[in-house]
Protein backbone atom coordinates (compact mmCIF):
# COMPACT_ATOMS: atom_id res chain seq x y z
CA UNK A 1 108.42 -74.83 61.35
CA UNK A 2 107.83 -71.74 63.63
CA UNK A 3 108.94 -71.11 66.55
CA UNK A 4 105.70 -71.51 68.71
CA UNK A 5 105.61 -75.28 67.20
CA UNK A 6 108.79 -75.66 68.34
CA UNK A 7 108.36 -74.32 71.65
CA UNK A 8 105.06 -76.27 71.91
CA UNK A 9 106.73 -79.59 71.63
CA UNK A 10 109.28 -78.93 73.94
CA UNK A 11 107.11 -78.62 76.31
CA UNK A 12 104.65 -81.48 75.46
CA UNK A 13 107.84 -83.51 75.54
CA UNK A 14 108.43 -81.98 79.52
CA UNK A 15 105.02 -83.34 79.58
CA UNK A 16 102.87 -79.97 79.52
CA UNK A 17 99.45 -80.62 79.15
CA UNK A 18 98.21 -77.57 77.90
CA UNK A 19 100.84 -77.44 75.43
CA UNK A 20 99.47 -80.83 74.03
CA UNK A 21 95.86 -79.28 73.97
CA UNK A 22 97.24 -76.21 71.88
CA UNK A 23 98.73 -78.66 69.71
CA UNK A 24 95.93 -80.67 69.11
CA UNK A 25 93.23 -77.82 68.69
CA UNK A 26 96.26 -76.20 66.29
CA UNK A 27 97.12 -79.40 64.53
CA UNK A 28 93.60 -81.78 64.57
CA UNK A 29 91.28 -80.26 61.62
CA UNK A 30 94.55 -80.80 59.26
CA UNK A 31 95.21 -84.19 60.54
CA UNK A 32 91.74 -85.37 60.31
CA UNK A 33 91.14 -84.16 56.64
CA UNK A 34 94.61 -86.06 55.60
CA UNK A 35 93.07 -89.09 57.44
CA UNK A 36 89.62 -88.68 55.64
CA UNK A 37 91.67 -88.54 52.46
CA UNK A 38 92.81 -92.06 52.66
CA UNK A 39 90.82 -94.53 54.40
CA UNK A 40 87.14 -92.19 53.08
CA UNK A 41 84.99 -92.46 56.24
CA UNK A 42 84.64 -89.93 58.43
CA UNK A 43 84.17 -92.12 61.75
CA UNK A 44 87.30 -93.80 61.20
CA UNK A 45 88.93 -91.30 60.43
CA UNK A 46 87.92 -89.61 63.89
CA UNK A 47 89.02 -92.47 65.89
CA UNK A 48 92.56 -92.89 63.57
CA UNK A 49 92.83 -89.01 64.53
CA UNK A 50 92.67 -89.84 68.23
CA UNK A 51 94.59 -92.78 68.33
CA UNK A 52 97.66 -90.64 66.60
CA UNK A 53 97.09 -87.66 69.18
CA UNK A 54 97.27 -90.68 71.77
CA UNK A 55 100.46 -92.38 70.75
CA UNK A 56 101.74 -88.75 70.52
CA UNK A 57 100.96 -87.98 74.08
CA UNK A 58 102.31 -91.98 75.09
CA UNK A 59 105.46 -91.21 73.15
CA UNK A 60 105.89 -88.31 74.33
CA UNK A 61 109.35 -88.23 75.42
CA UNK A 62 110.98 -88.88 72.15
CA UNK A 63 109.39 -86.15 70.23
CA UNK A 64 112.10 -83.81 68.37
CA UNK A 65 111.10 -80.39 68.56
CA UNK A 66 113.22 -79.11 65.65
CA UNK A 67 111.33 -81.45 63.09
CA UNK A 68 107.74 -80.94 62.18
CA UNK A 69 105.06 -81.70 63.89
CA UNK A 70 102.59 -82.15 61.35
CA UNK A 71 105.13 -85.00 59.76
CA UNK A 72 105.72 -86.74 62.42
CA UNK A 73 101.44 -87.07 63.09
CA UNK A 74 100.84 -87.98 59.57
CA UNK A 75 103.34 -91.16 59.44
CA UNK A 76 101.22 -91.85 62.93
CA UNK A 77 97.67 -91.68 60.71
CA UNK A 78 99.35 -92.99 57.45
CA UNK A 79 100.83 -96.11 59.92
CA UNK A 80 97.24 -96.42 61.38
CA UNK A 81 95.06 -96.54 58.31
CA UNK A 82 97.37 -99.05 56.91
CA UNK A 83 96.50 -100.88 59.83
CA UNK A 84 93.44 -100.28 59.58
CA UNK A 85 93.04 -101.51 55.85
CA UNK A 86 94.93 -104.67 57.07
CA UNK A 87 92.89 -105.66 59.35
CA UNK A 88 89.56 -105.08 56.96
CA UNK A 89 91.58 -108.08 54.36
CA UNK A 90 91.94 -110.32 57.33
CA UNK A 91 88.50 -110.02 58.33
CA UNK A 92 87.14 -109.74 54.72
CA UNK A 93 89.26 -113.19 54.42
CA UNK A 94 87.57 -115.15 57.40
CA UNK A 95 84.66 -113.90 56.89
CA UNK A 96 84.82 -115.49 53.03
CA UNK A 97 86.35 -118.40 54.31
CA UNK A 98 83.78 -119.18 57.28
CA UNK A 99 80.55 -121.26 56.41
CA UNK A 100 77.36 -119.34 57.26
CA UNK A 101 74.50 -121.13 58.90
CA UNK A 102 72.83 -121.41 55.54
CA UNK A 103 75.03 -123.43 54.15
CA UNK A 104 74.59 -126.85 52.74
CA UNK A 105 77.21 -128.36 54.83
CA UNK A 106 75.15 -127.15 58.00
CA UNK A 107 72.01 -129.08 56.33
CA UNK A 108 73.27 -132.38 57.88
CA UNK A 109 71.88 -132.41 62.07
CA UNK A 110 75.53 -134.60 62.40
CA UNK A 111 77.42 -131.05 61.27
CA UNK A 112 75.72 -129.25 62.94
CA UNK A 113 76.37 -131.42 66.30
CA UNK A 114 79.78 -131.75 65.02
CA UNK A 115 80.19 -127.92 64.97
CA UNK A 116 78.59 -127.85 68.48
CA UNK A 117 81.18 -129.56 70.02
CA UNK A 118 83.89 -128.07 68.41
CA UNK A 119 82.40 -124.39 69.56
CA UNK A 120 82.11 -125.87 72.66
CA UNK A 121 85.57 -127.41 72.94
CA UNK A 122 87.11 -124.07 71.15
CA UNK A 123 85.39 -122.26 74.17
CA UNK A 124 86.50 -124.30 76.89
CA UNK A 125 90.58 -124.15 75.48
CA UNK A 126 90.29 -120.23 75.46
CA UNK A 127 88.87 -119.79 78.68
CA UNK A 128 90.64 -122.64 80.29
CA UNK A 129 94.11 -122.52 79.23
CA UNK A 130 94.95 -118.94 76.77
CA UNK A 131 96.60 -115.99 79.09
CA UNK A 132 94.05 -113.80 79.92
CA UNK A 133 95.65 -110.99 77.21
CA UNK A 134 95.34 -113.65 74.68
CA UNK A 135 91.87 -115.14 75.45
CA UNK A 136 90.92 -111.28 75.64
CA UNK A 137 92.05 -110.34 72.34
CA UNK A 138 90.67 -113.77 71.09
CA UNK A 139 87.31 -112.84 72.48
CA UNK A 140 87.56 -109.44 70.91
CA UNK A 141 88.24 -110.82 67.28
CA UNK A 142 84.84 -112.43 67.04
C-alpha cells in the first residue's frame, strides 16, 4: 500500500469527505469489476458497489489505515453478494413452495374464500399488531 492510500484513509477515518470521494473515484472501477465477477450482472453489481462504499463511509471510524484498502472493500462486496445469493434461494424457495392462482387447489370457490380470509386475517395481524420495523420489512418481502 502507498502512502497516499494510507494518508487517504486516515483522513476518511477523521471523516474527510473529499478524501472518501478520492477513494472511491481511485478505488470504484476495480471494485465493481471484482463484483461483476461473482454475482454476473452488471446492475447488481452497481448497487453491491454502493452499498460497500456506504458501509465504508458508516464504518468509518474503524478503518485501519496501514492495511489495504482494496481488501478490506472486497470482503464488504464478497459479504454482500453472498447475501445477495442468499436471499435469491430464499425467494427461489417460496416462490416454489407458494401455489399460483392457476393451480388446481385454487379451482375449488371454498379455497379460494378460504385463502381470502386468511389474506385478509394475515393483513390485519401485520398491520395491527407487528412493530412498525417488522410490519415494514414484512411488507417489503412481498
Amino acid at each position: 500500500m502507498d502512502s497516499k492510500e494510507q494518508s487517504l484513509l486516515k483522513r476518511v477515518r477523521a471523516s474527510d469527505r473529499s478524501a472518501f470521494k478520492e477513494l472511491f473515484y481511485d478505488f470504484h472501477d476495480s471494485l465493481f469489476r471484482f463484483t461483476v465477477y461473482r454475482v454476473r450482472d452488471e446492475d447488481i453489481a452497481e448497487d453491491i458497489t454502493q452499498e460497500t462504499f456506504i458501509r465504508v463511509w458508516k464504518n468509518r471510524a474503524s478503518i485501519q489505515p496501514a492495511k489495504s484498502f482494496f481488501s478490506l472493500i472486497a470482503r464488504i462486496s464478497s459479504n454482500l453478494c453472498y447475501d445477495h445469493f442468499r436471499h435469491m434461494e430464499v425467494r427461489r424457495r417460496h416462490k416454489n413452495s407458494v401455489p399460483q392462482h392457476g393451480d388446481s387447489h385454487f379451482d375449488n370457490p371454498e379455497t379460494g374464500i378460504q385463502a381470502d380470509a386468511l389474506q385478509a386475517e394475515i393483513q390485519r395481524i401485520v398491520n395491527g399488531k407487528l412493530p412498525e420495523k417488522c410490519r415494514i420489512i414484512f411488507i417489503l418481502s412481498r
